[in-house]
PDB file of N, CA and C in Angstrom:
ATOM      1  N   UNK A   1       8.953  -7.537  11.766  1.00  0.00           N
ATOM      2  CA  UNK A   1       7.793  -7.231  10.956  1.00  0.00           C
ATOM      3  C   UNK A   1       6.540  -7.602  11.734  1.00  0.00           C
ATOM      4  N   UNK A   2       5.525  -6.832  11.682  1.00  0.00           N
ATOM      5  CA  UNK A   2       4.273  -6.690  12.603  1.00  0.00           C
ATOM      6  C   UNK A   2       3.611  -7.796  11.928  1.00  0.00           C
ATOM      7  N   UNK A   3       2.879  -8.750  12.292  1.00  0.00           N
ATOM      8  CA  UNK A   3       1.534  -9.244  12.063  1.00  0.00           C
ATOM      9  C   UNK A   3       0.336  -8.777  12.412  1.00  0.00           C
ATOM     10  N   UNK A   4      -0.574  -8.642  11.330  1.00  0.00           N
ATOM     11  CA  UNK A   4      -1.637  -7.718  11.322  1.00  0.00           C
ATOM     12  C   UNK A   4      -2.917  -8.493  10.807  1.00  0.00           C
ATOM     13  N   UNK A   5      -4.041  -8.348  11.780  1.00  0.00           N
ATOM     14  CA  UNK A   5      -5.326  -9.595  12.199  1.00  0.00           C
ATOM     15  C   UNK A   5      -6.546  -8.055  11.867  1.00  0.00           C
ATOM     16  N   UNK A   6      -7.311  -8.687  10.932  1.00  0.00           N
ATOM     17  CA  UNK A   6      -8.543  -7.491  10.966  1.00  0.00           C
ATOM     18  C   UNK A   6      -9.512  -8.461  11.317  1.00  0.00           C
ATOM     19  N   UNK A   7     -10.502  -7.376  12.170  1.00  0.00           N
ATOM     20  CA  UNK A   7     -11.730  -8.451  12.009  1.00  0.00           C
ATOM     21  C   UNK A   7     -12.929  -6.743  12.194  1.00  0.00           C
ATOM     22  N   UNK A   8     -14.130  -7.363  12.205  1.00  0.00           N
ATOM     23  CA  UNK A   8     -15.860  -6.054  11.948  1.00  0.00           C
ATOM     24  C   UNK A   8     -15.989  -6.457  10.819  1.00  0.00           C
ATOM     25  N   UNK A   9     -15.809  -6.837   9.510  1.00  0.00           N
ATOM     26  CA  UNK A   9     -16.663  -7.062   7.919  1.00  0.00           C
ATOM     27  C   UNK A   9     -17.416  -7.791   8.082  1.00  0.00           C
ATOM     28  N   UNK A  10     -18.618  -7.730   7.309  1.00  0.00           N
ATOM     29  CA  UNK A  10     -19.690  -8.875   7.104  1.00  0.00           C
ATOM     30  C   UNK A  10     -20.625  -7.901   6.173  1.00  0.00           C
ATOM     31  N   UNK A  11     -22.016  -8.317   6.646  1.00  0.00           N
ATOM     32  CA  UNK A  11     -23.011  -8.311   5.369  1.00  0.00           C
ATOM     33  C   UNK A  11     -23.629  -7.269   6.132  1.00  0.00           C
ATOM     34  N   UNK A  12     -24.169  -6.028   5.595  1.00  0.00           N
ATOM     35  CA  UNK A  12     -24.817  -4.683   5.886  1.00  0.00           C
ATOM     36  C   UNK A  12     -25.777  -3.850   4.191  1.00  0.00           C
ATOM     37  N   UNK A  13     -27.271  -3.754   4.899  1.00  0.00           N
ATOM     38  CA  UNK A  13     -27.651  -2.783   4.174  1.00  0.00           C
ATOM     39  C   UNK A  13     -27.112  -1.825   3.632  1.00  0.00           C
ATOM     40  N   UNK A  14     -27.167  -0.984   2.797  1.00  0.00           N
ATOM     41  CA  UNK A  14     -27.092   0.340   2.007  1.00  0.00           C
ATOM     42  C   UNK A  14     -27.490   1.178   3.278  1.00  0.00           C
ATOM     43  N   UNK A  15     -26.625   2.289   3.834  1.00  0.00           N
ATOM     44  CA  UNK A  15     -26.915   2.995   4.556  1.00  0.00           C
ATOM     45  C   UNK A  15     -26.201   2.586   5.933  1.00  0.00           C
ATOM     46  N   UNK A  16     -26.171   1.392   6.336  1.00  0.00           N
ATOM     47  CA  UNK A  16     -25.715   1.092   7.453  1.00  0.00           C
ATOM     48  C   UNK A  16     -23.993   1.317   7.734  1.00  0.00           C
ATOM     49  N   UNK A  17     -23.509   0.699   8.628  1.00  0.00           N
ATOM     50  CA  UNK A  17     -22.610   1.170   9.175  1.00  0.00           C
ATOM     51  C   UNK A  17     -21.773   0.146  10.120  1.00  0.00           C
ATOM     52  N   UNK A  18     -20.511  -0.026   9.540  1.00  0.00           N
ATOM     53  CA  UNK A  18     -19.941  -0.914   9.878  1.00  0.00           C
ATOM     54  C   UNK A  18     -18.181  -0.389  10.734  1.00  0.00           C
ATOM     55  N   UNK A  19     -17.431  -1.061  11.431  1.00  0.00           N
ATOM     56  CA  UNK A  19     -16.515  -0.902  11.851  1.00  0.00           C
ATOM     57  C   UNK A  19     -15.212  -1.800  11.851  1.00  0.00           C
ATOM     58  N   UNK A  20     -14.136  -1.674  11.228  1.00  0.00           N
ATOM     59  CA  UNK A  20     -13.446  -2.592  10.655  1.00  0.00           C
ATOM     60  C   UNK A  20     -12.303  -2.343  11.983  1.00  0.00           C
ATOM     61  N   UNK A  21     -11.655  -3.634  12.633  1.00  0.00           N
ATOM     62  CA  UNK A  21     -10.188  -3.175  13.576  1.00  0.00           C
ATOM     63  C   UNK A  21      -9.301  -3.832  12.842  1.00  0.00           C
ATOM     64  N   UNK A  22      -7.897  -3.459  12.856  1.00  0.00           N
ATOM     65  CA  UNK A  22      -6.885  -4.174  12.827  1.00  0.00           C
ATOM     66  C   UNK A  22      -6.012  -4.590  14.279  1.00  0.00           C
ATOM     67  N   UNK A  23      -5.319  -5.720  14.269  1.00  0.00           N
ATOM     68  CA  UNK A  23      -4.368  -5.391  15.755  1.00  0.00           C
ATOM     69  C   UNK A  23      -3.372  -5.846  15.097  1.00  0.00           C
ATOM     70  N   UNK A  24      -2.183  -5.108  15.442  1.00  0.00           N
ATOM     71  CA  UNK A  24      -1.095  -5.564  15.314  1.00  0.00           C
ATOM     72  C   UNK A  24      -0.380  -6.404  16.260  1.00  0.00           C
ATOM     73  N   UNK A  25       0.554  -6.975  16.203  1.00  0.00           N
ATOM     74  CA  UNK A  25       1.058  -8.107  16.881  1.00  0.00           C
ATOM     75  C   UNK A  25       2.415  -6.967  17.615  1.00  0.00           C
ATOM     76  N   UNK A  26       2.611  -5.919  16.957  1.00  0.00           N
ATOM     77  CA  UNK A  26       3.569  -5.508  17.886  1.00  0.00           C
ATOM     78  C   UNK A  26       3.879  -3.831  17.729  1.00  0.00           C
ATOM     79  N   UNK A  27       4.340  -2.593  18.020  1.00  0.00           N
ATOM     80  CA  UNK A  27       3.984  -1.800  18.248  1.00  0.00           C
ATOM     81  C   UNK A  27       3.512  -1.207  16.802  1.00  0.00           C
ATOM     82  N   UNK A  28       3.065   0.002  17.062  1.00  0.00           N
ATOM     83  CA  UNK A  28       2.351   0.817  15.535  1.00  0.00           C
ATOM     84  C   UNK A  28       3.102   2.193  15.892  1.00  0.00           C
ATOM     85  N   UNK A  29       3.506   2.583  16.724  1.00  0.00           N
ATOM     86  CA  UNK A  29       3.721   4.088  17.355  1.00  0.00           C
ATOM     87  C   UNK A  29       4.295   4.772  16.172  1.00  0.00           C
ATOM     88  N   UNK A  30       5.798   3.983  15.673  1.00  0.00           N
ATOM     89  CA  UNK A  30       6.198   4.586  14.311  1.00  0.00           C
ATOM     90  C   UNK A  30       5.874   4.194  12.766  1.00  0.00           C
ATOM     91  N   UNK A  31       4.504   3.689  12.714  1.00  0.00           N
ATOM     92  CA  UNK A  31       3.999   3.298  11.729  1.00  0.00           C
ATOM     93  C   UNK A  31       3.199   4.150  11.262  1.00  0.00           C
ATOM     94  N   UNK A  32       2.624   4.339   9.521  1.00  0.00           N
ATOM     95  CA  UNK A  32       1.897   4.534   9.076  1.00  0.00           C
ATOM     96  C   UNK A  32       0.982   3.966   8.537  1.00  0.00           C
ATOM     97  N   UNK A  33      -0.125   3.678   9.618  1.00  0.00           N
ATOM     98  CA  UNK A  33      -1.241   2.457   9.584  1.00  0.00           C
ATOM     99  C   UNK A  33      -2.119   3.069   7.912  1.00  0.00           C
ATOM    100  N   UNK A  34      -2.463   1.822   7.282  1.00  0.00           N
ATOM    101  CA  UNK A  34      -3.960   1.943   6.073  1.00  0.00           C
ATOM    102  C   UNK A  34      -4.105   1.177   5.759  1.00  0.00           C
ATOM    103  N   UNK A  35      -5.734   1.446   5.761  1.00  0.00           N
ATOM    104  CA  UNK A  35      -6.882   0.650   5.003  1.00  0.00           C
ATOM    105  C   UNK A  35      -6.570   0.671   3.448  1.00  0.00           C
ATOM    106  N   UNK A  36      -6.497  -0.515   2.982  1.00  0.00           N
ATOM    107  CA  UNK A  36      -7.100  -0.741   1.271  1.00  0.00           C
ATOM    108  C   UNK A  36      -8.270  -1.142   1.004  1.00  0.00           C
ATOM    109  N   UNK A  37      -8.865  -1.135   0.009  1.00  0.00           N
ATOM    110  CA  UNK A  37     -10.003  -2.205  -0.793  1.00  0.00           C
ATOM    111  C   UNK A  37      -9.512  -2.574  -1.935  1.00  0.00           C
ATOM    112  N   UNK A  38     -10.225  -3.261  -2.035  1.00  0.00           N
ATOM    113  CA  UNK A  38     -10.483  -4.023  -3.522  1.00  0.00           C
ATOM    114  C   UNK A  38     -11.391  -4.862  -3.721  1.00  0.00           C
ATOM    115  N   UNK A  39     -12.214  -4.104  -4.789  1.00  0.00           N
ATOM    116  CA  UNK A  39     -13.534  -5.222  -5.041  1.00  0.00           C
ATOM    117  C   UNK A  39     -13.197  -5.959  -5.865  1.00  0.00           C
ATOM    118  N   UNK A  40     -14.223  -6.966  -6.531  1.00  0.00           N
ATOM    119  CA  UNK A  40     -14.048  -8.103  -7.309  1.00  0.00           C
ATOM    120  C   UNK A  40     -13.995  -7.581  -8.883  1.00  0.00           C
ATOM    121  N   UNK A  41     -12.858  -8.367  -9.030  1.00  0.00           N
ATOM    122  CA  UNK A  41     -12.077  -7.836 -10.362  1.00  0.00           C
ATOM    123  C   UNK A  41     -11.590  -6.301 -10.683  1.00  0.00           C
ATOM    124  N   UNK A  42     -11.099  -5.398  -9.596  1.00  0.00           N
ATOM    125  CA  UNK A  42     -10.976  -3.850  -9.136  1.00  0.00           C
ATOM    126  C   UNK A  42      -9.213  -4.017  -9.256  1.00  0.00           C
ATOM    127  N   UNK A  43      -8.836  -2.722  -9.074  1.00  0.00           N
ATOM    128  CA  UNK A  43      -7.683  -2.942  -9.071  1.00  0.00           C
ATOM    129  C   UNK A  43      -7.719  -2.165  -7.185  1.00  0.00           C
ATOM    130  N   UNK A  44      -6.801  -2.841  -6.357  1.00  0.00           N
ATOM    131  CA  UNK A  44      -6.324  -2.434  -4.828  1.00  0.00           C
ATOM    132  C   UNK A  44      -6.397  -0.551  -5.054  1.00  0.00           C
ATOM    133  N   UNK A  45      -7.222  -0.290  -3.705  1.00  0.00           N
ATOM    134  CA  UNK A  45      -7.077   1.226  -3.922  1.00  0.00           C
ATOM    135  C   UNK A  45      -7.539   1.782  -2.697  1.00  0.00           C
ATOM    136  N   UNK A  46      -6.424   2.458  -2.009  1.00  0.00           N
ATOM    137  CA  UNK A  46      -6.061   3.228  -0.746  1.00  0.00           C
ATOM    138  C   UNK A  46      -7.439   4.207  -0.342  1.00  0.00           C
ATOM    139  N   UNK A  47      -7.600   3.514   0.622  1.00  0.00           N
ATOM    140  CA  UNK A  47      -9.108   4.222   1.776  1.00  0.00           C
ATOM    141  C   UNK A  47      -9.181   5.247   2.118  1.00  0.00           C
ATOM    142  N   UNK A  48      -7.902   5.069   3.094  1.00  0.00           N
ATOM    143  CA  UNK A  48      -7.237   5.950   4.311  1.00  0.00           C
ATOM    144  C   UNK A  48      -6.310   6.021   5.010  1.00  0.00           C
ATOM    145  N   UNK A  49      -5.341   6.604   5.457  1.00  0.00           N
ATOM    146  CA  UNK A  49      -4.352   6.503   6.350  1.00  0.00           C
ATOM    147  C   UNK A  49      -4.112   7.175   7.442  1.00  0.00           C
ATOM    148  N   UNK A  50      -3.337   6.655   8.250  1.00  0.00           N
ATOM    149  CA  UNK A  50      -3.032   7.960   9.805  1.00  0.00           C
ATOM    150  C   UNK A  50      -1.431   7.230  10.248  1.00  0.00           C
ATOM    151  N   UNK A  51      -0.831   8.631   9.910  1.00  0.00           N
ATOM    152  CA  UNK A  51       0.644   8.527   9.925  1.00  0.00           C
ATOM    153  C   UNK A  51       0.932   8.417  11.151  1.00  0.00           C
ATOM    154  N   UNK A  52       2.245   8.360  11.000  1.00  0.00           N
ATOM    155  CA  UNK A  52       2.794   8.433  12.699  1.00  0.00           C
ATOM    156  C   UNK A  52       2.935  10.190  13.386  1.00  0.00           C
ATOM    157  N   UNK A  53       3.228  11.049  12.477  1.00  0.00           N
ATOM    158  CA  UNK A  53       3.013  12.317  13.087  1.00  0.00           C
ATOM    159  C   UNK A  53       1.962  13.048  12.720  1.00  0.00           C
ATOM    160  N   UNK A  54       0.665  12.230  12.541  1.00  0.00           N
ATOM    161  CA  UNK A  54      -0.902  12.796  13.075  1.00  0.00           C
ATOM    162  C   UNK A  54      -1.304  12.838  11.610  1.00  0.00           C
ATOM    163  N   UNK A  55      -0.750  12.951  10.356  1.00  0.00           N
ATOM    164  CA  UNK A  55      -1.590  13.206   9.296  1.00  0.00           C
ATOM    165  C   UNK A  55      -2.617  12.129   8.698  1.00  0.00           C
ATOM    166  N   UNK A  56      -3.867  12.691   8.602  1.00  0.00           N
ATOM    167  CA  UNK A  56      -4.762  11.797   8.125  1.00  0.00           C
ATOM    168  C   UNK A  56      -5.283  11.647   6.407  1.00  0.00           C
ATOM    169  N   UNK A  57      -5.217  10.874   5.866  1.00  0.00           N
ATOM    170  CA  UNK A  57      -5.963  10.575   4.607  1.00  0.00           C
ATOM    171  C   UNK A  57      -7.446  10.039   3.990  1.00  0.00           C
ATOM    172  N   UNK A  58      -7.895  10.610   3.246  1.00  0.00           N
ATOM    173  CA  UNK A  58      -8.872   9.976   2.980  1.00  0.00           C
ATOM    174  C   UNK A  58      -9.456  10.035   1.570  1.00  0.00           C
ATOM    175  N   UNK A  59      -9.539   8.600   0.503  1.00  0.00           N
ATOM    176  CA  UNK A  59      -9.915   8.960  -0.574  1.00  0.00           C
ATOM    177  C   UNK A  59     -10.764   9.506  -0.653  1.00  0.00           C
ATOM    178  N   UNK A  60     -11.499  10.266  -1.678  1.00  0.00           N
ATOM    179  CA  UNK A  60     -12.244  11.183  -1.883  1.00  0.00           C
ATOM    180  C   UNK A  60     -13.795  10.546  -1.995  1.00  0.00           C
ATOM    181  N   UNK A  61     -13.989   9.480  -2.244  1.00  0.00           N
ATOM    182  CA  UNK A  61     -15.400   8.888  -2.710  1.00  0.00           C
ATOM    183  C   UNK A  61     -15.477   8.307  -1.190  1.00  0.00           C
ATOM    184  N   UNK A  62     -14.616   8.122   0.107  1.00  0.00           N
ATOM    185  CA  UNK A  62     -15.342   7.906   1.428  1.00  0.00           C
ATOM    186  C   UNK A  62     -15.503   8.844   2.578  1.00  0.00           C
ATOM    187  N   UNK A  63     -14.680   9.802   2.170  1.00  0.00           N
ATOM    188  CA  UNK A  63     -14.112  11.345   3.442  1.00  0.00           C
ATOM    189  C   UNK A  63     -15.989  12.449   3.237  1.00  0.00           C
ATOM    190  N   UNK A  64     -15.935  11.663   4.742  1.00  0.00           N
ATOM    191  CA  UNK A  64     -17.165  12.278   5.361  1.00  0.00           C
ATOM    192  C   UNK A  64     -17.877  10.856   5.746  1.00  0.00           C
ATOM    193  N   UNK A  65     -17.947  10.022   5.551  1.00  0.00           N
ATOM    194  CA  UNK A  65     -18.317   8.705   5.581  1.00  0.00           C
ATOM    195  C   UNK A  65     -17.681   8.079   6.580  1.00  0.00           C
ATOM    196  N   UNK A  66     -16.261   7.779   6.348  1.00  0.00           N
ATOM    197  CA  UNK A  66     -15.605   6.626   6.932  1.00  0.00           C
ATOM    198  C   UNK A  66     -14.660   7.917   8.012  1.00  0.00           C
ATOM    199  N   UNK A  67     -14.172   7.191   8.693  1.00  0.00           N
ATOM    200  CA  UNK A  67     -13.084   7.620   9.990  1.00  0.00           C
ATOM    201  C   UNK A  67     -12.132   6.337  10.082  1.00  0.00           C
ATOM    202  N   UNK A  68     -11.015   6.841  10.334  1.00  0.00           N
ATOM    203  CA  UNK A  68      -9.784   6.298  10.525  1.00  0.00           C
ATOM    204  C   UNK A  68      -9.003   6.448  11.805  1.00  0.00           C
ATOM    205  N   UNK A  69      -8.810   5.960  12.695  1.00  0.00           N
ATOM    206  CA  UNK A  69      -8.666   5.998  13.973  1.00  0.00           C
ATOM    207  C   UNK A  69      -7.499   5.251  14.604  1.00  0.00           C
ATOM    208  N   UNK A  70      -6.640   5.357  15.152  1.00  0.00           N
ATOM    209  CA  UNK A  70      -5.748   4.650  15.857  1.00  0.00           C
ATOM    210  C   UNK A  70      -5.369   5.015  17.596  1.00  0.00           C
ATOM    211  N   UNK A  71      -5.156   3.799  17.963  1.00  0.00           N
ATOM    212  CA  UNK A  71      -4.852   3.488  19.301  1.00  0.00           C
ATOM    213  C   UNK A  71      -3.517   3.108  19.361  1.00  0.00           C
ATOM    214  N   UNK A  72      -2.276   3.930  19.701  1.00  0.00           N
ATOM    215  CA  UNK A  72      -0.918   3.192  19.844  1.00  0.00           C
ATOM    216  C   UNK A  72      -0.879   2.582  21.243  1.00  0.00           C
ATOM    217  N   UNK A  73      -1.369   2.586  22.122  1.00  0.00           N
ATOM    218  CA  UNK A  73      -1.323   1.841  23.336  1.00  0.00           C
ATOM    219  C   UNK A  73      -1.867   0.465  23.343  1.00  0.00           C
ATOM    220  N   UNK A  74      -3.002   0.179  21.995  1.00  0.00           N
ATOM    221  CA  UNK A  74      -3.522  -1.097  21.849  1.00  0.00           C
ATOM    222  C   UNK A  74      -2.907  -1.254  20.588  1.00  0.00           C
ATOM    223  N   UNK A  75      -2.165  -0.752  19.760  1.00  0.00           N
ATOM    224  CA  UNK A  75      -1.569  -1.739  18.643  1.00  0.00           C
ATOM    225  C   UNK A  75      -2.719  -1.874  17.395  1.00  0.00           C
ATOM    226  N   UNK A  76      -3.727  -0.742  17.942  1.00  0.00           N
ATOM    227  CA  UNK A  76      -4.803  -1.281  16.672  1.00  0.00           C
ATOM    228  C   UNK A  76      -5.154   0.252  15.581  1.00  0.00           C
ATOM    229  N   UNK A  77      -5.639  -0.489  14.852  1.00  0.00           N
ATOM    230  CA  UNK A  77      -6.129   1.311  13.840  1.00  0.00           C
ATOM    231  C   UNK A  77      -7.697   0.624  13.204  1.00  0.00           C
ATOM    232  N   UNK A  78      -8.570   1.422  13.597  1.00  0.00           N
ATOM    233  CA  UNK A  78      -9.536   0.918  13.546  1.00  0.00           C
ATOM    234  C   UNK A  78     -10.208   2.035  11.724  1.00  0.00           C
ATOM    235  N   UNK A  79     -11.656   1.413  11.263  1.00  0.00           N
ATOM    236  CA  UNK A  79     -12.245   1.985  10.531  1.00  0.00           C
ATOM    237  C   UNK A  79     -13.669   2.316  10.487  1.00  0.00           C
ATOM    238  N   UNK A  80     -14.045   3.177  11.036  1.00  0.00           N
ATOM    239  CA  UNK A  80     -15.477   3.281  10.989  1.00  0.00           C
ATOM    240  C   UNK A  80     -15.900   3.760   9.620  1.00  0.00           C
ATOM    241  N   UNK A  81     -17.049   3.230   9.331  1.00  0.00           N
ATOM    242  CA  UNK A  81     -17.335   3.069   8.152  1.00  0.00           C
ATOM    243  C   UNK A  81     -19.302   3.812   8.265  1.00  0.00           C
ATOM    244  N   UNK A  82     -19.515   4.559   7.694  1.00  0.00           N
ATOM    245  CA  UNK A  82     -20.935   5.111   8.055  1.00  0.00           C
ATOM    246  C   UNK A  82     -21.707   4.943   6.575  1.00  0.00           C
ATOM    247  N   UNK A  83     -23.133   5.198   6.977  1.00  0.00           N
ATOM    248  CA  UNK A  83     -23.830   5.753   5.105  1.00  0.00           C
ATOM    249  C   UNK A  83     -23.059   5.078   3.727  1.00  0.00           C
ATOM    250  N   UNK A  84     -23.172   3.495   4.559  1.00  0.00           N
ATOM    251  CA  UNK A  84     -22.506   2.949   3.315  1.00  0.00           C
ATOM    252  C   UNK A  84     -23.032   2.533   2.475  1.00  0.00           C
ATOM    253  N   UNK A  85     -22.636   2.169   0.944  1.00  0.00           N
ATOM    254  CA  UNK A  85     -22.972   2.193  -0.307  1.00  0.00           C
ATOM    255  C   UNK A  85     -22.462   0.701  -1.024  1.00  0.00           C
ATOM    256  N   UNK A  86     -23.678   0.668  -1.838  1.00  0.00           N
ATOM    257  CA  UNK A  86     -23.160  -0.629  -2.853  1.00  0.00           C
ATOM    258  C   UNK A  86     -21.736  -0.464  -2.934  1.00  0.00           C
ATOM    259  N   UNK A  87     -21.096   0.364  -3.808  1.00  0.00           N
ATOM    260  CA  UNK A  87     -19.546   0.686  -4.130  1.00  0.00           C
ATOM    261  C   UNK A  87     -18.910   0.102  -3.135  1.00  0.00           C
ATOM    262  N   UNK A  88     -19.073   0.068  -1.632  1.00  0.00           N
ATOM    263  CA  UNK A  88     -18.056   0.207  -0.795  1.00  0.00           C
ATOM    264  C   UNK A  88     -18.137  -1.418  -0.623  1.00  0.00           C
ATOM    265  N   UNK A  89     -18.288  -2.009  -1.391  1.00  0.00           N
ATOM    266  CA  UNK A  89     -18.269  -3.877  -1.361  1.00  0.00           C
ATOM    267  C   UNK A  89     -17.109  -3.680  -1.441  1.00  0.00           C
ATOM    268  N   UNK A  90     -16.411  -4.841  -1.129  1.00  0.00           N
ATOM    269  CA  UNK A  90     -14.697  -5.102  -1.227  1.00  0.00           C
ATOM    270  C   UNK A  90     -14.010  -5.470  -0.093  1.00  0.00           C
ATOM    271  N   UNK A  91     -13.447  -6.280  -0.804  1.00  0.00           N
ATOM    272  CA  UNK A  91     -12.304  -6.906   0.704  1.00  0.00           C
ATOM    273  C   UNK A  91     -11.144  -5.904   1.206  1.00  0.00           C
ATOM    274  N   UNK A  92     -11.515  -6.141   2.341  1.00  0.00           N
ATOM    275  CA  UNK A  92     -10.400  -4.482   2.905  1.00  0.00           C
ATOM    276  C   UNK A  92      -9.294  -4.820   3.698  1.00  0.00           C
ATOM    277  N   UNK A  93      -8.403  -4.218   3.116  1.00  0.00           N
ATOM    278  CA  UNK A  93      -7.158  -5.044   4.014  1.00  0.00           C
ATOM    279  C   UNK A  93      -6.466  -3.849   4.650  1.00  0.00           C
ATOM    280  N   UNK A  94      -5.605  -4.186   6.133  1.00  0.00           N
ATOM    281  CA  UNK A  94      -5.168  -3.355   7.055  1.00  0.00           C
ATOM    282  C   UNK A  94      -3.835  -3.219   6.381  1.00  0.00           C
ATOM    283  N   UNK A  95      -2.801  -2.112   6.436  1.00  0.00           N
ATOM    284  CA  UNK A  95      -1.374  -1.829   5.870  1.00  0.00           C
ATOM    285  C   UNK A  95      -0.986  -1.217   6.826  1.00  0.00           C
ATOM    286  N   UNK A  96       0.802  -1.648   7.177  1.00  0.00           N
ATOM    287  CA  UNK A  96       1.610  -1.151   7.672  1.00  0.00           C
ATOM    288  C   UNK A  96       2.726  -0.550   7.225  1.00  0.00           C
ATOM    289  N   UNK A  97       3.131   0.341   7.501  1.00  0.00           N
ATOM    290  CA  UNK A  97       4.732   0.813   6.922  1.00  0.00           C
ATOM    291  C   UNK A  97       5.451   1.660   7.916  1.00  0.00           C
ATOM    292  N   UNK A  98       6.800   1.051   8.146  1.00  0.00           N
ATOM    293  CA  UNK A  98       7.332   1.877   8.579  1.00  0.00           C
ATOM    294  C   UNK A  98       8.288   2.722   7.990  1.00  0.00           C
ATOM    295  N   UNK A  99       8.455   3.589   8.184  1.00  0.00           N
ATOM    296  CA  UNK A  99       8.744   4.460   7.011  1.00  0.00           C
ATOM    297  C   UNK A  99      10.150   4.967   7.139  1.00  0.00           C
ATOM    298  N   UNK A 100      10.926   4.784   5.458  1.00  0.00           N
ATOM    299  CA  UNK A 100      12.404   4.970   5.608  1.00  0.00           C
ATOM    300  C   UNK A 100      12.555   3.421   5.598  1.00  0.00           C
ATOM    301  N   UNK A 101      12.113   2.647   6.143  1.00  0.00           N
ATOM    302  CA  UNK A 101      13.021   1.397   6.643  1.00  0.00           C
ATOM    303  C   UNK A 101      12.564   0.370   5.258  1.00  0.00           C
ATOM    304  N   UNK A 102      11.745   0.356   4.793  1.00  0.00           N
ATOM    305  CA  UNK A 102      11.118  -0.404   3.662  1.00  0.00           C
ATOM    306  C   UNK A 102       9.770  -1.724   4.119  1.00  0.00           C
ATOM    307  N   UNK A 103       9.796  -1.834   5.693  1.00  0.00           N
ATOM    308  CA  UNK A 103       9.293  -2.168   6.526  1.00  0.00           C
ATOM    309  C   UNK A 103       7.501  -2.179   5.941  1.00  0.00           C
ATOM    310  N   UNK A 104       6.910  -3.088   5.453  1.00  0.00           N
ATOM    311  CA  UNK A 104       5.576  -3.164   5.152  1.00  0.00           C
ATOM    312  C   UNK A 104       5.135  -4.639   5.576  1.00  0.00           C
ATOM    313  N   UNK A 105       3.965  -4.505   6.020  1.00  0.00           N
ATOM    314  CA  UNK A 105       3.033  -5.396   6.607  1.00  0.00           C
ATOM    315  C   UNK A 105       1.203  -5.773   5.941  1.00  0.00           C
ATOM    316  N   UNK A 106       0.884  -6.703   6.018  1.00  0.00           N
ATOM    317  CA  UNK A 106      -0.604  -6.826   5.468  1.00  0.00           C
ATOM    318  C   UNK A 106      -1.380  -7.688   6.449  1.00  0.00           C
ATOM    319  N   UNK A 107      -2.503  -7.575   6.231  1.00  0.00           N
ATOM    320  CA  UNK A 107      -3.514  -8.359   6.978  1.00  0.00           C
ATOM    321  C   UNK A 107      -4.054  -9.575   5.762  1.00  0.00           C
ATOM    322  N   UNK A 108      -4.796 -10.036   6.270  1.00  0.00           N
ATOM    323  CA  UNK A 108      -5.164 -11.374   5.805  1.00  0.00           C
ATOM    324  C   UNK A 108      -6.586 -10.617   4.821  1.00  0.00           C
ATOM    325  N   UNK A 109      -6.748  -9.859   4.823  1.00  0.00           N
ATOM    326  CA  UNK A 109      -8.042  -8.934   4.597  1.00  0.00           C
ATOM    327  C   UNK A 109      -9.935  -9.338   5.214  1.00  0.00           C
ATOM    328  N   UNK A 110     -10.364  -8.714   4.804  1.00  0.00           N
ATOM    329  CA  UNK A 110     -11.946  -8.597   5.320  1.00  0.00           C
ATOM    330  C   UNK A 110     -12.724  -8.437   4.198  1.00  0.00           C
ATOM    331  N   UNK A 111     -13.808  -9.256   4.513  1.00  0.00           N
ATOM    332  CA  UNK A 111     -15.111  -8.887   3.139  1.00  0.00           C
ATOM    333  C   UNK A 111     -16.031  -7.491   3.660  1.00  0.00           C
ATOM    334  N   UNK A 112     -16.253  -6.938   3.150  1.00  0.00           N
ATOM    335  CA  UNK A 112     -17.382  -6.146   3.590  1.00  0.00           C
ATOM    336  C   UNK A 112     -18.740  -6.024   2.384  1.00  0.00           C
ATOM    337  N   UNK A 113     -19.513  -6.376   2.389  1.00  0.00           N
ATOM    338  CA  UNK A 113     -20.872  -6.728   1.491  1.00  0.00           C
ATOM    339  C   UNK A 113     -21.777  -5.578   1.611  1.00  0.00           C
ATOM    340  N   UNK A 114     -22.354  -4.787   0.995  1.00  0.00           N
ATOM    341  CA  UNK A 114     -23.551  -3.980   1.406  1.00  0.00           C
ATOM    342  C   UNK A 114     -24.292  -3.651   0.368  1.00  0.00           C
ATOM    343  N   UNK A 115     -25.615  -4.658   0.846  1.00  0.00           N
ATOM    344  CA  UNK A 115     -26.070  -4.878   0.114  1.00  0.00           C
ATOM    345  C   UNK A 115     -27.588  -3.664  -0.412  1.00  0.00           C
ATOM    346  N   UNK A 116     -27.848  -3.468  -1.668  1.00  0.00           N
ATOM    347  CA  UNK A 116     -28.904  -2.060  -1.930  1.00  0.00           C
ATOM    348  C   UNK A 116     -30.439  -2.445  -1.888  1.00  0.00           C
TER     349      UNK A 116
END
């Protein structure tokens, strides 16, 4: 099972633009890397994803905004985050799965603040 380290959250204007990484501790190649959030008192709710055979996701209130990106040679899946919004407050956590196997992983999560 992968161990998974995020770090980019902190405190950003309305509008600004932030970049979230994860690294994994060991390969991602057959993983299906994603971002969660969850704000305070929210219920957990799926960002984005990028499978292992190229398909990308994106909830609907960030697609055009945010990008989802992965590096299998560095073990990381990164999140760019653009034209961000009060809403997008919430601690964001990195997800792993490998898929078929039951194989899931979490990060320790990230704050991200943006403030209006």
């Amino acid at each position: 099972q992968v161990q998974l380290v995020e770090s980019g959250g902190g405190l950003v204007q309305a509008g600004g633009s932030l970049r979230l990484s994860c690294v994994a501790s060991g390969s991602i190649r057959d993983m299906t890397m994603s971002w969660y959030r969850q704000a305070d008192g929210k219920q957990l709710d799926l960002v984005a994803f990028t499978s292992n055979d190229g398909r990308i996701y994106y909830e609907e209130v960030v697609e055009g905004r945010f990008m989802i990106s992965r590096d299998n040679g560095k073990n990381t899946v990164s999140l760019q985050m653009n034209n961000l919004k009060a809403e997008d407050t919430a601690v964001y956590y990195c997800h792993a799965e490998r898929p078929f196997t039951g194989e899931v992983s979490w990060g320790q999560g990230t704050l991200v603040t943006v403030s209006s």
